[in-house]
C-alpha atoms as a PDB file:
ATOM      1  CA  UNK A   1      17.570  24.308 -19.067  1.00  0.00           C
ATOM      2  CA  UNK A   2      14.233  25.385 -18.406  1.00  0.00           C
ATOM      3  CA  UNK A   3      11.970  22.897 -15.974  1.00  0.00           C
ATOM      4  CA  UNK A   4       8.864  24.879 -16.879  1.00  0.00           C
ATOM      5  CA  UNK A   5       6.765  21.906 -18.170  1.00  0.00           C
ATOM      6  CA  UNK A   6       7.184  20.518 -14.438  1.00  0.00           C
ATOM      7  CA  UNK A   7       5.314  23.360 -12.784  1.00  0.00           C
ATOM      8  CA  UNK A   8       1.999  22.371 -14.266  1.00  0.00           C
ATOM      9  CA  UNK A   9       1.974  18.495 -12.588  1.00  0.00           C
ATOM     10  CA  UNK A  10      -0.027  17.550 -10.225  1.00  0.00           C
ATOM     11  CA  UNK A  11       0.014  14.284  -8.125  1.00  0.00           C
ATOM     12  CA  UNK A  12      -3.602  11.996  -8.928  1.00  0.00           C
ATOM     13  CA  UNK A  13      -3.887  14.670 -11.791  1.00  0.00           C
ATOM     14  CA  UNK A  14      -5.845  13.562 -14.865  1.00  0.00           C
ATOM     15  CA  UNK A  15      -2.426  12.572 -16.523  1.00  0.00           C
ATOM     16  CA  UNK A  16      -1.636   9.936 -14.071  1.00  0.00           C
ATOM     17  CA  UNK A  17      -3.390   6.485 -14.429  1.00  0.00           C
ATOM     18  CA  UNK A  18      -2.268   5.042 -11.134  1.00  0.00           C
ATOM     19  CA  UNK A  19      -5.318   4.236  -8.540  1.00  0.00           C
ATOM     20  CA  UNK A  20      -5.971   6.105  -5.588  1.00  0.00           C
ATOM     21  CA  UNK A  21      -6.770   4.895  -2.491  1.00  0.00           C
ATOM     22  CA  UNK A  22     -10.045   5.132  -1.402  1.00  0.00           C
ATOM     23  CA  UNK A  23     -11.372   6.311   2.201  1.00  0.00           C
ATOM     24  CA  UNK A  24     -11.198   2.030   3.620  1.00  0.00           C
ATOM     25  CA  UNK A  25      -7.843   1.988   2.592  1.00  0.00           C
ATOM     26  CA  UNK A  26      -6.946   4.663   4.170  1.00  0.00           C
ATOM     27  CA  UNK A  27      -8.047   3.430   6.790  1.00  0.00           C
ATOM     28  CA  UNK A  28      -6.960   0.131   6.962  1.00  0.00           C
ATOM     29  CA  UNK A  29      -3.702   1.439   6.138  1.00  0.00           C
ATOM     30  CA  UNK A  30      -3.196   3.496   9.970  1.00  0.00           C
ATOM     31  CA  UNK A  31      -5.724   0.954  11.957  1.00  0.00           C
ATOM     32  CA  UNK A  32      -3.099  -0.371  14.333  1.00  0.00           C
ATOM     33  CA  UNK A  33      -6.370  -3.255  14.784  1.00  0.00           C
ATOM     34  CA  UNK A  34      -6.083  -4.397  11.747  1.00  0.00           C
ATOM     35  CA  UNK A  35      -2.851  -4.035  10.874  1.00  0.00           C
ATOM     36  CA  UNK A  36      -2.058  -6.529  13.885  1.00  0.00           C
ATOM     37  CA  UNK A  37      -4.512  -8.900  12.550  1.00  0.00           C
ATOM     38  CA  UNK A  38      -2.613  -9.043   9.460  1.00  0.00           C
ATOM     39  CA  UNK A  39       0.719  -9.607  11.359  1.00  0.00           C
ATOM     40  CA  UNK A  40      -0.675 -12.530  12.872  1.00  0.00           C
ATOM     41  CA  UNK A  41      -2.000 -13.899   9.620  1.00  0.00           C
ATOM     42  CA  UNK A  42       0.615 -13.785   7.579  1.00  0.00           C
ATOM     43  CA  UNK A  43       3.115 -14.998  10.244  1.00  0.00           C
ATOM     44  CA  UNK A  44       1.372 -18.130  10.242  1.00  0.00           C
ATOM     45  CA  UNK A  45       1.247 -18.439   6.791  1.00  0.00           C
ATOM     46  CA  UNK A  46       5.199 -17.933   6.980  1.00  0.00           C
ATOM     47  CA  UNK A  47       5.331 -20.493   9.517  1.00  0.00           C
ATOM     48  CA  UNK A  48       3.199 -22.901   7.727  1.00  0.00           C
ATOM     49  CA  UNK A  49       5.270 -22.680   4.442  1.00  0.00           C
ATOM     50  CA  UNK A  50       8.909 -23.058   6.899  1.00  0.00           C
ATOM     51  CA  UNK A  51       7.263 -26.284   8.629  1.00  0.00           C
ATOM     52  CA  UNK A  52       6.720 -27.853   5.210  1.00  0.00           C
ATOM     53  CA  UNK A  53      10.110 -27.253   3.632  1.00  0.00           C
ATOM     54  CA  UNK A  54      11.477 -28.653   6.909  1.00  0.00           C
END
């Protein structure tokens, strides 16, 4: 069986419709800044939603 169909794809070719990420989220992806700020956030969110249930 011949994959020769496969040689010709590309990743974020024109035949994929997915979004790529732009250059911020790139960024904000590997900032170790931001990505602690987040951490924070959302573990008070967590905590928030646990103290109501309790």
């Amino acid at each position: 069986m011949s994959k020769y169909g496969e040689k010709n794809i590309r990743a974020y070719g024109n035949n994929f419709t997915t979004m790529t990420p732009g250059p911020v989220a790139k960024w904000l992806r590997t900032c170790l800044i931001f990505q602690a700020i987040r951490f924070v956030i959302i573990n008070i969110k967590m905590l928030v939603v646990v103290s109501k249930s309790h």
